[in-house]
Protein backbone atom coordinates (compact mmCIF):
# COMPACT_ATOMS: atom_id res chain seq x y z
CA UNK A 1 -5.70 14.74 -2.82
CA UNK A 2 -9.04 15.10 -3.45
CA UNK A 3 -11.48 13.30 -4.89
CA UNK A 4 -12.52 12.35 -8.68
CA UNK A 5 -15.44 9.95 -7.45
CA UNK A 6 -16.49 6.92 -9.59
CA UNK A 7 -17.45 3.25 -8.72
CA UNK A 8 -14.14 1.75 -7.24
CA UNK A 9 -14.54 -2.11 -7.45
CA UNK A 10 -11.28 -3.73 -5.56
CA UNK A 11 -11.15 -7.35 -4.40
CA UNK A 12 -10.11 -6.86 -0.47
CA UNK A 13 -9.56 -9.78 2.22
CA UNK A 14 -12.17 -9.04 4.35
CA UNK A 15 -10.63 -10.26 7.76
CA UNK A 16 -11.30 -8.02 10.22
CA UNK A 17 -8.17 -6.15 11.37
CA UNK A 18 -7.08 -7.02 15.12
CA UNK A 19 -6.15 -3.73 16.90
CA UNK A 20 -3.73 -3.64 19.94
CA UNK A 21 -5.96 -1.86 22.85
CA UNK A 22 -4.43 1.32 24.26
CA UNK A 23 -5.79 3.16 27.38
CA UNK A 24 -8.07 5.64 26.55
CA UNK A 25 -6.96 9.20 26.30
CA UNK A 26 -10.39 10.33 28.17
CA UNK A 27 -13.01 8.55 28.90
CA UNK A 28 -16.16 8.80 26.64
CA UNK A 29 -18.54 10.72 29.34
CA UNK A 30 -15.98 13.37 29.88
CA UNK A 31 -15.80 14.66 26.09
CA UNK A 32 -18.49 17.20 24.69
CA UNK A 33 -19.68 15.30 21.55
CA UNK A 34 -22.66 16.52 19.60
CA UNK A 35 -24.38 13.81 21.91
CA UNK A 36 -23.32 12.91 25.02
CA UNK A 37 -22.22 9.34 25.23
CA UNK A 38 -22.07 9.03 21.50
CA UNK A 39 -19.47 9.80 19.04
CA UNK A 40 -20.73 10.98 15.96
CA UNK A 41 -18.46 10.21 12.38
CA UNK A 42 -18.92 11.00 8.86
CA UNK A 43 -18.19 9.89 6.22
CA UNK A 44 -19.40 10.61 2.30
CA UNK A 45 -21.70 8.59 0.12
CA UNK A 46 -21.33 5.94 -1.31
CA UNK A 47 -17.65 5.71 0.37
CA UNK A 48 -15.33 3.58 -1.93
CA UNK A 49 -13.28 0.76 -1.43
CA UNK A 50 -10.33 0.38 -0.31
CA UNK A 51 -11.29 2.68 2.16
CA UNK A 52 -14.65 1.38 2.80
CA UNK A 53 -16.09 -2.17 2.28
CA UNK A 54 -19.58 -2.65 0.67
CA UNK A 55 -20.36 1.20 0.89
CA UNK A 56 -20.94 -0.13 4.79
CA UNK A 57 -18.89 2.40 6.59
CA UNK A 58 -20.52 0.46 10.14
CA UNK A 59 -18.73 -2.79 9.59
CA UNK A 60 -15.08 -2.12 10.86
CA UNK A 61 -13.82 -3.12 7.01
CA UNK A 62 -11.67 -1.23 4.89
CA UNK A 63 -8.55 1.35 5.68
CA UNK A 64 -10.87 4.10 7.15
CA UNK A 65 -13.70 2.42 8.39
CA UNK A 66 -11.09 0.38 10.35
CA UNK A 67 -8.90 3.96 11.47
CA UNK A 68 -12.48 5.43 12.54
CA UNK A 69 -12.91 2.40 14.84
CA UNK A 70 -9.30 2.48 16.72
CA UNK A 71 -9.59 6.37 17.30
CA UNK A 72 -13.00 5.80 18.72
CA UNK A 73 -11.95 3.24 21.19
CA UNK A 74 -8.67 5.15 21.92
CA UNK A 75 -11.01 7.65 23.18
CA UNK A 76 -12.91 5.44 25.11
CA UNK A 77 -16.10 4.50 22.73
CA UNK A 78 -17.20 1.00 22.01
CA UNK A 79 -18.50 0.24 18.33
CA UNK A 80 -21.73 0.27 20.11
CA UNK A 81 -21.33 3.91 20.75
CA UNK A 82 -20.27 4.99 17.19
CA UNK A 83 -23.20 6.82 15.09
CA UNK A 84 -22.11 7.46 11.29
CA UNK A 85 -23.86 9.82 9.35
CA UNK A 86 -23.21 11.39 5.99
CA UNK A 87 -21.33 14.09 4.51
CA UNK A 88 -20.26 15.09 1.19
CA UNK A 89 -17.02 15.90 0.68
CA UNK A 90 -16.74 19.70 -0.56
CA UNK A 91 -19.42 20.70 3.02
CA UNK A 92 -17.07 18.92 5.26
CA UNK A 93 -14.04 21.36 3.87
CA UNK A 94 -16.58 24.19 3.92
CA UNK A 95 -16.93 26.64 7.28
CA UNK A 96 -20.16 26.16 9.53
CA UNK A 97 -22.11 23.68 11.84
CA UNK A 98 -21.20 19.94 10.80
CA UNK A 99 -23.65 17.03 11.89
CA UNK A 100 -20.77 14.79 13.05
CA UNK A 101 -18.08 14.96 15.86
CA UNK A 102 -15.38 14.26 12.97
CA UNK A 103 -14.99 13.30 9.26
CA UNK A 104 -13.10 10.74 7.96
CA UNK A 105 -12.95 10.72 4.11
CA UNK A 106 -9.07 11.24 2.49
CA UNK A 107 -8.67 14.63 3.31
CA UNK A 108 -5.69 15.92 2.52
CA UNK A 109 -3.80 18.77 5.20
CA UNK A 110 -3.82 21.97 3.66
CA UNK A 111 -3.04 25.37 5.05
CA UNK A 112 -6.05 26.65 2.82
CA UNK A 113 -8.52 24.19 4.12
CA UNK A 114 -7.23 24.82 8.00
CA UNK A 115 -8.60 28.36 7.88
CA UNK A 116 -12.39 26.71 7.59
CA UNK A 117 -11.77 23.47 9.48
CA UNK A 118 -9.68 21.91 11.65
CA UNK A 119 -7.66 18.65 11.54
CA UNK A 120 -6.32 16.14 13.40
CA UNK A 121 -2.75 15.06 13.31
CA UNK A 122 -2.54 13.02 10.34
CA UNK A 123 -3.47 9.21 10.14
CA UNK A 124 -2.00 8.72 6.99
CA UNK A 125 0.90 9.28 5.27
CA UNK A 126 0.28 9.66 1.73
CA UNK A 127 2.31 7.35 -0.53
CA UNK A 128 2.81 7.61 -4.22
CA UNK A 129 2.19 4.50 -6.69
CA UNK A 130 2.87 3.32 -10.25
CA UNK A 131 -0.35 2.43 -12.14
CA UNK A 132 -0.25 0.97 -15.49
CA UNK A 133 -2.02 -1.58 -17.45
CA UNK A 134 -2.11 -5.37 -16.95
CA UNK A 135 -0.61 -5.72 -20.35
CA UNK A 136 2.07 -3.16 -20.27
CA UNK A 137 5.71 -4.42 -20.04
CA UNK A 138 6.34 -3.49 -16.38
CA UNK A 139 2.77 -4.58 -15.34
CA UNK A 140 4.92 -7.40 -13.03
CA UNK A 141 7.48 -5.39 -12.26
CA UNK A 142 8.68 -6.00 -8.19
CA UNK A 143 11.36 -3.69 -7.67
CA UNK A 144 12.08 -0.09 -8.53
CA UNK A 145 15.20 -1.81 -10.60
CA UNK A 146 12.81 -2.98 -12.59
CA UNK A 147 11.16 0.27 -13.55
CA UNK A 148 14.57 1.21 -15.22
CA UNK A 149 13.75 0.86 -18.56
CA UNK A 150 10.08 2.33 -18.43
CA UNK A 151 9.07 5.51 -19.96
CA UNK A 152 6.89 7.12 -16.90
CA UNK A 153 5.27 9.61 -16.46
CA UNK A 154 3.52 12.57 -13.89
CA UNK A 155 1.41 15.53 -13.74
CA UNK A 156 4.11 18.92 -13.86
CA UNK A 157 4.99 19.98 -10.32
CA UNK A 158 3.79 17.24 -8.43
CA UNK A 159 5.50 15.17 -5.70
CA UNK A 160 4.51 12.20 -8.28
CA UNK A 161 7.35 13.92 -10.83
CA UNK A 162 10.00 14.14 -8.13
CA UNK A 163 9.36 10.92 -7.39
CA UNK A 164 10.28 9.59 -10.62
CA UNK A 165 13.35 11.93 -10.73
CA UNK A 166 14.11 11.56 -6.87
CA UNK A 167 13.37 8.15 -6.05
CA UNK A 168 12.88 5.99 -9.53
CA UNK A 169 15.23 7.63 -11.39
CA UNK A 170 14.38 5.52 -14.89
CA UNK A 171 16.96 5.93 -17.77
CA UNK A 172 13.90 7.59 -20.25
CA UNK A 173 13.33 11.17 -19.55
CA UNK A 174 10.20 10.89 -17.62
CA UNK A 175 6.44 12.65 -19.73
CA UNK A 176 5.65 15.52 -17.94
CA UNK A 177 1.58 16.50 -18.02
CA UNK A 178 -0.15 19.38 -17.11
CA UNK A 179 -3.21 17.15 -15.59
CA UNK A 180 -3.89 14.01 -13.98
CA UNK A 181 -6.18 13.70 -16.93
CA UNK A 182 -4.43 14.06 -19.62
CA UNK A 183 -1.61 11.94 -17.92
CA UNK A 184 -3.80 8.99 -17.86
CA UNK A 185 -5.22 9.28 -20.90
CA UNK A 186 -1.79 9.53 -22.29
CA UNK A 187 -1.12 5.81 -20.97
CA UNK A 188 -4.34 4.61 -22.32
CA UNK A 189 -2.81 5.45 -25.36
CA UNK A 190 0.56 3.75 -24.62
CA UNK A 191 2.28 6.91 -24.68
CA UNK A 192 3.80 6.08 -21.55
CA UNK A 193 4.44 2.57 -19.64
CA UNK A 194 3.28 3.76 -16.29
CA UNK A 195 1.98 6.88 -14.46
CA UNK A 196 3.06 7.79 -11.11
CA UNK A 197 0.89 9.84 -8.49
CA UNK A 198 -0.69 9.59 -5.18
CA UNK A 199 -1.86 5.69 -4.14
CA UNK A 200 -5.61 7.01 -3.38
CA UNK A 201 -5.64 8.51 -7.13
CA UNK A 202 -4.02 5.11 -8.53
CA UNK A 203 -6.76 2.84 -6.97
CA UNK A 204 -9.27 4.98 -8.84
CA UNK A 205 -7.26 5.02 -12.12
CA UNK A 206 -6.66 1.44 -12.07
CA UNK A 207 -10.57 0.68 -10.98
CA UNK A 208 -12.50 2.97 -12.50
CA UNK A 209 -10.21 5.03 -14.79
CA UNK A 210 -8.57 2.70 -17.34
CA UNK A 211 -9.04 -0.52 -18.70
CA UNK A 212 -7.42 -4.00 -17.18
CA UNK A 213 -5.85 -0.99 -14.99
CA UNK A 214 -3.03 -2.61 -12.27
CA UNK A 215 -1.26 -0.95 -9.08
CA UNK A 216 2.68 -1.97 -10.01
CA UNK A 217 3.42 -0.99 -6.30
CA UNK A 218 3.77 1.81 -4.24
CA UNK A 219 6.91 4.06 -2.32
CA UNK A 220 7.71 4.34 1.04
CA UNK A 221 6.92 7.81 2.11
CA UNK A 222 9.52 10.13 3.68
CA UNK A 223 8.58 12.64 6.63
CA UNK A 224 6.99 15.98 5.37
CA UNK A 225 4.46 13.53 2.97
CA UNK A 226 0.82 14.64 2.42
CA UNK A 227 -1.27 13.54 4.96
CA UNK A 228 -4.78 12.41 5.59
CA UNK A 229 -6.46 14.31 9.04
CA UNK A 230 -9.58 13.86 10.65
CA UNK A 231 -11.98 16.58 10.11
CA UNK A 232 -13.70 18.64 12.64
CA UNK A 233 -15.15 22.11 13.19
CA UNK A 234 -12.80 24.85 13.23
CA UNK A 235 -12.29 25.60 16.97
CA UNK A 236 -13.70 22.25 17.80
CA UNK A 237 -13.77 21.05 21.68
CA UNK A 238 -12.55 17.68 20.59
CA UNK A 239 -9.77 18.32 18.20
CA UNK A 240 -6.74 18.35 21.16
CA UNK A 241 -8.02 14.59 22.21
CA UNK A 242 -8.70 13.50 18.69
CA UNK A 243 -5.29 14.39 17.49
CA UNK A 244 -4.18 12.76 21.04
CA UNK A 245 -5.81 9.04 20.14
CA UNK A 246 -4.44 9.50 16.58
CA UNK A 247 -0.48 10.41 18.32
CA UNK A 248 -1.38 7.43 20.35
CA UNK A 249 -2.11 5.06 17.42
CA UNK A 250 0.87 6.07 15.43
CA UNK A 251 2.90 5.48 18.19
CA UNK A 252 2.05 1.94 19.23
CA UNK A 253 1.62 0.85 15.47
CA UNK A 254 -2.32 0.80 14.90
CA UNK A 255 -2.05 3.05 11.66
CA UNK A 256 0.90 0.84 10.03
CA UNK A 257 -0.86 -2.45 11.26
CA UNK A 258 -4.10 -0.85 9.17
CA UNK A 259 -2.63 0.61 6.23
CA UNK A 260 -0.59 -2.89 5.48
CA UNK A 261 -3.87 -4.53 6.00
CA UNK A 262 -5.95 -2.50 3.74
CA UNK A 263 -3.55 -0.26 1.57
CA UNK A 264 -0.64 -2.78 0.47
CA UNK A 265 -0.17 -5.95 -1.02
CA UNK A 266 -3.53 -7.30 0.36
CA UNK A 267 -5.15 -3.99 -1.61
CA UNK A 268 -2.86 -4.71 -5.13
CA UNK A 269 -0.37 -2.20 -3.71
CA UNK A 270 2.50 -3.64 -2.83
CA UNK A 271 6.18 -1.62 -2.08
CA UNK A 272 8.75 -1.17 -3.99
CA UNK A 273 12.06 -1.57 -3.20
């Protein structure tokens, strides 16, 4: 997924996320950053909530702001030692020098996109959501029993489809769309009750795409999901002990603790069930 940018307004509790300290993998003198002692991390301009508070990547609030944070002190950097600088989103997936150590900006895994760049292990799983409107019939819906009855839809071939087919399974044949686009514009029309696709794409409908748009919930994901990856130079020096502090963060929790705190019911997202 990747990127339709707009103004993304969404009300976020701004408590600071408390992250478990893990050793780090190296210690920050030992790794050959763009400058020594300092990790570098990018991010684009303006970056959007939920992902970034108050277009402030520097203050620790929001999903990645929050993710960039725990892998730099996994590798051994304070918050003292973090630099951010800016980079739009179609250079960072572009071959060629970069201006930051890594990137950090929903950037989806892609075969296509490893032959320029390379990634991390991912730090997100990508989940899919419903998104309606707040005056739609399932606009307070809780469960995925009580999508039954909706008429949803999905843009054709997606993982969003399957996963009305797969995992909603409604008793309305589900709308089938050959964009995003059109798809949404189809519920502004009240063609459909609800769209389904990726929860990064459903915080911009809802925000910026439609009016009184809502987040019903969102689906567990199941292994071989999209991911998220850090972004660094193809061949990079760092990449084996980036992907290392993100393994590390999985492991222990970090990533769930941060995604509940900034992507789920705190964010308007909550799970369905």
């Amino acid at each position: 997924m990747k990127k339709n940018k707009s103004v993304i307004a969404a009300a976020l509790a701004s408590a600071a996320v408390t992250l478990a300290f893990v050793a780090p993998v190296h210690a920050a003198p030992s790794l050959p950053t763009l400058t020594k002692g300092v990790l570098t991390i990018a991010t684009d301009n303006p970056a959007y909530s939920p992902y970034f508070v108050d277009n402030k990547p520097a203050n620790g609030k929001g999903f990645e702001s929050a993710i960039a944070y725990a892998v730099a002190k996994q590798l051994g950097y304070s918050a003292s030692q973090v630099k951010w600088v800016v980079a739009p989103f179609n250079s960072v997936i572009q071959p060629g020098k970069k201006n930051f150590d890594f990137d950090i900006n929903e950037v989806s895994i892609t075969a296509d996109r490893a032959k320029a760049v390379d990634f991390s292990t991912g730090y997100y799983d990508v989940a899919q959501a419903v998104v309606t409107t707040k005056t739609s019939k399932i606009a307070k819906a809780k469960s995925i029993a009580d999508l039954a009855n909706a008429k949803l839809g999905a843009a054709v071939g997606t993982t969003s489809y399957s996963t009305i087919t797969d995992v909603i399974k409604p008793k309305n044949k589900p709308s089938v769309f050959d964009t995003n686009d059109i798809a949404t514009q189809a519920l502004i029309n009240g063609q459909i009750d609800g769209l389904v696709v990726d929860l990064p794409t459903a915080f911009y409908i809802a925000a910026a795409g439609i009016k009184n748009g809502v987040i019903v919930g969102q689906f567990a994901t199941k292994p071989g999901a999209e991911q998220f990856g850090l972004v660094l130079s193809k061949g990079s020096a760092l990449t084996a002990s980036v992907s290392k502090a993100v393994d590390a963060l999985r492991a222990n929790g970090t990533l769930k603790t941060i995604a509940n705190a900034w992507l789920s019911s705190s964010a308007g997202a909550p799970t369905l069930k």
